[in-house]
N, C-alpha and C. Protein backbone atom coordinates (compact mmCIF):
# COMPACT_ATOMS: atom_id res chain seq x y z
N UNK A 1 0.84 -1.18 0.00
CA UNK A 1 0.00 0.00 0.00
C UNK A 1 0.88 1.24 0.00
N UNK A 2 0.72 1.95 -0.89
CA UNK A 2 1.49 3.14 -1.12
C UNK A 2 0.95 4.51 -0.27
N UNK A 3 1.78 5.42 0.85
CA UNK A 3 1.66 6.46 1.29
C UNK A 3 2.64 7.64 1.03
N UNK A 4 1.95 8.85 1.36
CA UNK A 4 2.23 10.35 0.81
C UNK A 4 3.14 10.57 2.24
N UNK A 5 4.66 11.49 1.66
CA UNK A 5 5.00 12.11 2.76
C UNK A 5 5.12 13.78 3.09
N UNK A 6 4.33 14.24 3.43
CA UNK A 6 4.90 15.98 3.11
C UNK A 6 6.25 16.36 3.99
N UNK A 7 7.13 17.10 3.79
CA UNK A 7 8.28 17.51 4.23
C UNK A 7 8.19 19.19 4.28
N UNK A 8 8.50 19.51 5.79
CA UNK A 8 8.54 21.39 5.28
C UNK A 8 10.43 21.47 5.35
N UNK A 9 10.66 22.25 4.42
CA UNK A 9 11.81 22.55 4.03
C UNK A 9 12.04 23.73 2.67
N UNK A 10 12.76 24.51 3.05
CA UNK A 10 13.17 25.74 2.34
C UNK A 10 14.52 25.71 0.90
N UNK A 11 15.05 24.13 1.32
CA UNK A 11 16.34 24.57 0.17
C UNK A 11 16.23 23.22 -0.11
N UNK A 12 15.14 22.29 -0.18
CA UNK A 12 15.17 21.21 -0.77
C UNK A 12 16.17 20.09 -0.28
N UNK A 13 16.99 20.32 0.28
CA UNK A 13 18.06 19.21 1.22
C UNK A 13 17.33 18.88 2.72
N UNK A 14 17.14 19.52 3.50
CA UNK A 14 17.45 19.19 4.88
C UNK A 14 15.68 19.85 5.28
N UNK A 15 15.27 19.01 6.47
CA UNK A 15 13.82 18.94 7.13
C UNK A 15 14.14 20.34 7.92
N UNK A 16 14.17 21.95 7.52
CA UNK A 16 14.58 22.83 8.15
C UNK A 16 13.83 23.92 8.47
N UNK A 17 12.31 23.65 8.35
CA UNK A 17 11.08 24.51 8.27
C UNK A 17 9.86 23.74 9.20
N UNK A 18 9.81 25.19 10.37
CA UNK A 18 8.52 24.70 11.49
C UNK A 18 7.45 24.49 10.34
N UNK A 19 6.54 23.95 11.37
CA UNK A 19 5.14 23.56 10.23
C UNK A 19 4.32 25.19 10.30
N UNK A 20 4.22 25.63 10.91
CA UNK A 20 3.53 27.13 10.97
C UNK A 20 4.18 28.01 10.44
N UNK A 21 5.91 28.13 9.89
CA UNK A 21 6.23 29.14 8.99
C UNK A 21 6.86 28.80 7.42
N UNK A 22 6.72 27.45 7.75
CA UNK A 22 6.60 27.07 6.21
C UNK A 22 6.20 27.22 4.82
N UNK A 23 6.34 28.09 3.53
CA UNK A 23 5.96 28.44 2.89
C UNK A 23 5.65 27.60 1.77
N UNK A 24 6.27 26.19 1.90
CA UNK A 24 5.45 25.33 0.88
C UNK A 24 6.04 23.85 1.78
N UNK A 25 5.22 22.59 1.07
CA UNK A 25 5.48 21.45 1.56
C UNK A 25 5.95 20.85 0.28
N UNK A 26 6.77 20.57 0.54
CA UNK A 26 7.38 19.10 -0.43
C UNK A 26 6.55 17.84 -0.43
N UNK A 27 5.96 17.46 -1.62
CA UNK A 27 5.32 16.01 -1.24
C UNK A 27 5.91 14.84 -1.91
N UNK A 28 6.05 13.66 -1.13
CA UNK A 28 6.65 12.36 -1.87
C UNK A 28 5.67 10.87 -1.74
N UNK A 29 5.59 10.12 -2.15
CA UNK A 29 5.08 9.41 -2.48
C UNK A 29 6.04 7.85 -2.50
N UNK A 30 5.68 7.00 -1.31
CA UNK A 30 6.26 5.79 -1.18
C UNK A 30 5.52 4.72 -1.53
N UNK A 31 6.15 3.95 -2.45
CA UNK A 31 5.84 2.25 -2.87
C UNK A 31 5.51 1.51 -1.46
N UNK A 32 5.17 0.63 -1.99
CA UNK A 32 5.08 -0.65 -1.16
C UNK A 32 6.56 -1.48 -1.35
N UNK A 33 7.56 -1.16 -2.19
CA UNK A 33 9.00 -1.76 -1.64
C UNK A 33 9.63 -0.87 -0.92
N UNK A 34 8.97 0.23 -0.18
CA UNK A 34 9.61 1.08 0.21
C UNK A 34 10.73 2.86 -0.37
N UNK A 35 10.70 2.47 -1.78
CA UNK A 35 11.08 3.20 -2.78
C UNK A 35 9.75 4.49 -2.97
N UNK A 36 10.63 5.91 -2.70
CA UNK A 36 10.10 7.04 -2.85
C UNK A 36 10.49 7.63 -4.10
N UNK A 37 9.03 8.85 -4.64
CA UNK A 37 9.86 9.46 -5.25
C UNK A 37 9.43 11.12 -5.14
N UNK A 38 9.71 11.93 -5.84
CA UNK A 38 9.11 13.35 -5.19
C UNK A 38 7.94 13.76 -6.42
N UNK A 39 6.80 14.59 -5.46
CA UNK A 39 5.58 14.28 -6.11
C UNK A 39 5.83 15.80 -6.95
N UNK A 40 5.71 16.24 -5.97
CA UNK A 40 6.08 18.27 -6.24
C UNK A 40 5.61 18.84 -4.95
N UNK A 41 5.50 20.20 -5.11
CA UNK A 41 5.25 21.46 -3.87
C UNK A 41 4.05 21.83 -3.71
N UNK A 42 3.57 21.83 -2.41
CA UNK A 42 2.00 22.63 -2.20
C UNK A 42 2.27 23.74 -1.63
N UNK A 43 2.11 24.99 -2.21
CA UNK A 43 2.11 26.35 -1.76
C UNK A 43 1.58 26.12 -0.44
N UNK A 44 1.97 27.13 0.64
CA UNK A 44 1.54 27.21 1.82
C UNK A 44 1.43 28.51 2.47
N UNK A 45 0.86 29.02 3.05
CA UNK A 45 0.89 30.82 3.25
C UNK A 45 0.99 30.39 5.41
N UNK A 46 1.88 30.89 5.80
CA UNK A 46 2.80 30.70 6.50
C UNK A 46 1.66 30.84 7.56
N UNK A 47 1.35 29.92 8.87
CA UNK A 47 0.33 29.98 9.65
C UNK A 47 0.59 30.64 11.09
N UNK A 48 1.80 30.71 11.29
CA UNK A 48 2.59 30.73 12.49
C UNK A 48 2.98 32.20 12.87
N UNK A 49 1.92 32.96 14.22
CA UNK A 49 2.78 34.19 14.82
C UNK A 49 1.87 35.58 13.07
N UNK A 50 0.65 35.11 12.73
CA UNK A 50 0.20 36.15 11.69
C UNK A 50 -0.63 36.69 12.13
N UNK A 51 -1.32 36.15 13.49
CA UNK A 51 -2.17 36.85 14.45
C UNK A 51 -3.00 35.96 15.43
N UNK A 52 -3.52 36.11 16.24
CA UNK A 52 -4.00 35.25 17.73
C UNK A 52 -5.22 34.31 17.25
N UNK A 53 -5.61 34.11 15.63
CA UNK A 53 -6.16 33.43 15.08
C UNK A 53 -5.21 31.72 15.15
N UNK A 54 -5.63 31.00 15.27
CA UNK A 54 -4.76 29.59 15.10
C UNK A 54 -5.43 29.43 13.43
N UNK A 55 -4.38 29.24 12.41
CA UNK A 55 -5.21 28.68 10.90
C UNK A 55 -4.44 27.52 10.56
N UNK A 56 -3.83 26.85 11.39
CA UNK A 56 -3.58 25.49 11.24
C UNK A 56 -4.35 24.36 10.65
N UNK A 57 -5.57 24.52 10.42
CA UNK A 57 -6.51 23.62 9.90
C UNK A 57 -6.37 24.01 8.25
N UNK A 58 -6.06 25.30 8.01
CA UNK A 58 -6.10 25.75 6.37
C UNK A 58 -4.64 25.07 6.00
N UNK A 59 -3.59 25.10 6.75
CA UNK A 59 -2.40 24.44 6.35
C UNK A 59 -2.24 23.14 6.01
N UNK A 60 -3.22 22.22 7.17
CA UNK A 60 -3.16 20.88 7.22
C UNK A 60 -4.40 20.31 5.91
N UNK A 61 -5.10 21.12 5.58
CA UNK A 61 -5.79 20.83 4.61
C UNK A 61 -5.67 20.59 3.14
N UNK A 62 -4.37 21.69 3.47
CA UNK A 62 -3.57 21.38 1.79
C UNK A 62 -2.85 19.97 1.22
N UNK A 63 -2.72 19.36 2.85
CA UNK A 63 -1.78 18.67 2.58
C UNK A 63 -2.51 17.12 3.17
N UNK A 64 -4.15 17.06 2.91
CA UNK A 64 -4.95 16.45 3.68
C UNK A 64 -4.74 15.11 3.02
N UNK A 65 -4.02 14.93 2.08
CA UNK A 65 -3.92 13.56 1.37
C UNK A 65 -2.99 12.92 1.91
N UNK A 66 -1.74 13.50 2.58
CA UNK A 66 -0.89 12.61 2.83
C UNK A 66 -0.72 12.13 4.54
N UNK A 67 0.01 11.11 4.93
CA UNK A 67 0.09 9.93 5.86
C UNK A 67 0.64 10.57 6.89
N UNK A 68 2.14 11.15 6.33
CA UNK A 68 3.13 11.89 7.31
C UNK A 68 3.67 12.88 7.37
N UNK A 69 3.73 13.66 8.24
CA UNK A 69 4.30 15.10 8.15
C UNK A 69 5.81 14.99 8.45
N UNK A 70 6.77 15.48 8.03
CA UNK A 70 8.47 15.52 8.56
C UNK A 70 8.39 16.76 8.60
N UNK A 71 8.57 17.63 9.95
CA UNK A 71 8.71 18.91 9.78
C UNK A 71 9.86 18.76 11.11
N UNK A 72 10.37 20.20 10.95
CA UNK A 72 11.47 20.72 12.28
C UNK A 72 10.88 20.86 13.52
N UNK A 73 9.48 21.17 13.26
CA UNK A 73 9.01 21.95 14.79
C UNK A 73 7.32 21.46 14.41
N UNK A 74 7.14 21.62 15.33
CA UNK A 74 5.56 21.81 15.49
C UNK A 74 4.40 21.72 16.49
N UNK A 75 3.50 22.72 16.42
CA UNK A 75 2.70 22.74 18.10
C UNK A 75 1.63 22.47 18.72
N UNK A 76 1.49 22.30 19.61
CA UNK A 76 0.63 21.50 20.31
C UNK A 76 -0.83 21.03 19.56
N UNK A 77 -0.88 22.68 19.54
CA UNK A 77 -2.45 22.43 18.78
C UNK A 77 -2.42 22.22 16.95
N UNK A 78 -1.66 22.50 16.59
CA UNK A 78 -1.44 22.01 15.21
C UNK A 78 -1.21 20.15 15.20
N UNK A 79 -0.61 19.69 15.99
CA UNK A 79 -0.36 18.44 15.92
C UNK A 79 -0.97 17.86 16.45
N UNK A 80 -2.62 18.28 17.33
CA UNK A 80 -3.74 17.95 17.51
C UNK A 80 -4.31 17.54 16.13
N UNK A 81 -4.67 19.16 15.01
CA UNK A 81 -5.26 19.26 13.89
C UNK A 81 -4.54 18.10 13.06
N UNK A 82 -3.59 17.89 13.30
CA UNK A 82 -2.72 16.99 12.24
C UNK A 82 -3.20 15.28 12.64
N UNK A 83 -2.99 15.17 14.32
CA UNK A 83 -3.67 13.83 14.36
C UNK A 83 -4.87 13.70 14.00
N UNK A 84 -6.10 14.34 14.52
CA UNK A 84 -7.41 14.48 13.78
C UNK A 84 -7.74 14.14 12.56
N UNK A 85 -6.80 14.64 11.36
CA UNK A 85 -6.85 14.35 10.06
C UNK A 85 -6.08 13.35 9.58
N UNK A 86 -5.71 12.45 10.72
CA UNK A 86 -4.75 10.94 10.29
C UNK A 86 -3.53 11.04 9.40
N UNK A 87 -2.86 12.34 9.71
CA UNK A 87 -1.57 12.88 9.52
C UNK A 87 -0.90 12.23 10.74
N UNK A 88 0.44 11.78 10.59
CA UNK A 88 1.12 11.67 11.84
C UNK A 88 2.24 12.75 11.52
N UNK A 89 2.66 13.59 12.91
CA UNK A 89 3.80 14.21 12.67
C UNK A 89 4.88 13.69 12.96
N UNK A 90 6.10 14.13 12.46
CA UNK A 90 7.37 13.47 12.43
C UNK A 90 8.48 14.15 12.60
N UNK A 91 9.27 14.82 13.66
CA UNK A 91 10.11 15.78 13.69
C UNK A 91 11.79 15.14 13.89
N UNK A 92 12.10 16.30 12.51
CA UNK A 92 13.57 15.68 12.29
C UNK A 92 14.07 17.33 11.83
N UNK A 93 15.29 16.92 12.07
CA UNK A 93 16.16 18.29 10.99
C UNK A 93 17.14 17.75 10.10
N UNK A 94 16.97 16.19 10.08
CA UNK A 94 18.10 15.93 8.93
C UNK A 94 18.29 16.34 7.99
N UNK A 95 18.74 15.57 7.10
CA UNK A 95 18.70 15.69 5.64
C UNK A 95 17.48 14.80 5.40
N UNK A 96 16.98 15.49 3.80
CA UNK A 96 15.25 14.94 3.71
C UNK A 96 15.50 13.38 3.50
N UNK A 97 16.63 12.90 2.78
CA UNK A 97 16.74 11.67 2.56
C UNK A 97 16.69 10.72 3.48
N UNK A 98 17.45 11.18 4.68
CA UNK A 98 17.68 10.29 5.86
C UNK A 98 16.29 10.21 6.58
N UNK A 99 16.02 11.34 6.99
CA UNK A 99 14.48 11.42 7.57
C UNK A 99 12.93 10.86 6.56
N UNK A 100 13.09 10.84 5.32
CA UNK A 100 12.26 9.82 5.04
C UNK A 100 12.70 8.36 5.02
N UNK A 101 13.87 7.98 5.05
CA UNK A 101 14.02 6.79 5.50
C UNK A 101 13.66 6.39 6.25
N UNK A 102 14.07 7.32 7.57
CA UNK A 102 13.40 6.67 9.10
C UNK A 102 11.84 6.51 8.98
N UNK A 103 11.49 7.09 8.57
CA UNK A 103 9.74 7.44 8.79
C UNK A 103 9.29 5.92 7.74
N UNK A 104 9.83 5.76 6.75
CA UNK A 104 9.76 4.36 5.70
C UNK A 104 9.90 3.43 6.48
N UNK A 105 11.67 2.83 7.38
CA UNK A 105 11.19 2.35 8.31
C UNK A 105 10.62 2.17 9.61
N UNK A 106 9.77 2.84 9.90
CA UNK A 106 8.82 3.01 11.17
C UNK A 106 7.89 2.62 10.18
N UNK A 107 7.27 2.88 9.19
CA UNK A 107 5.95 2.33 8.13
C UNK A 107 5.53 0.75 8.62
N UNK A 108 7.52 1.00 8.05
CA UNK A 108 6.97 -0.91 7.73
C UNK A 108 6.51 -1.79 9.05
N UNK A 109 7.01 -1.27 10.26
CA UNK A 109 7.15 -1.85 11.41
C UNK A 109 5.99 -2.10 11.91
């Protein structure tokens, strides 16, 4: 069974973007042998610190198709909205390669 991974990240290498000031998500797409590949970018208009509104639900919505989130940071109540919508979050600052590995194997497990 094949799942979606979104990644927030700014220079395309490394998991280096909170989920609330993130300006786009990277999305990838894993096989069932475990083999990823990259889907493309979902614009994102940055949710985090724009005013005492929480719009975490408009962020997580963009990205409502996929399984797992890999982000740097992320908060309480966003990663409420994120479990709710059967997103799991996943916090790393690696490099994107390494950190979807791990998250691939935790899948399989």
């Amino acid at each position: 069974m094949s799942y979606k991974i979104a990644v927030t990240s700014d220079d395309g290498e490394y998991v280096n973007q909170h989920f609330g000031k993130t300006t786009h998500f990277l999305i990838f797409d894993v096989d069932d042998d475990g083999e990823y590949e990259y889907l493309g970018t979902v614009k994102n208009n940055p949710t985090c610190c724009v005013n005492r509104e929480n719009k975490s639900a408009e962020a997580v919505a963009l990205i409502s198709d996929v399984d797992v989130l890999i982000t740097k940071n992320v908060g309480i109540k966003p990663t409420q909205i994120l479990i709710e919508n059967n997103i799991k979050p996943y916090i790393s600052s690696a490099p994107i390669e390494i950190a979807l590995n791990e998250v691939i194997t935790m899948q399989k497990e």
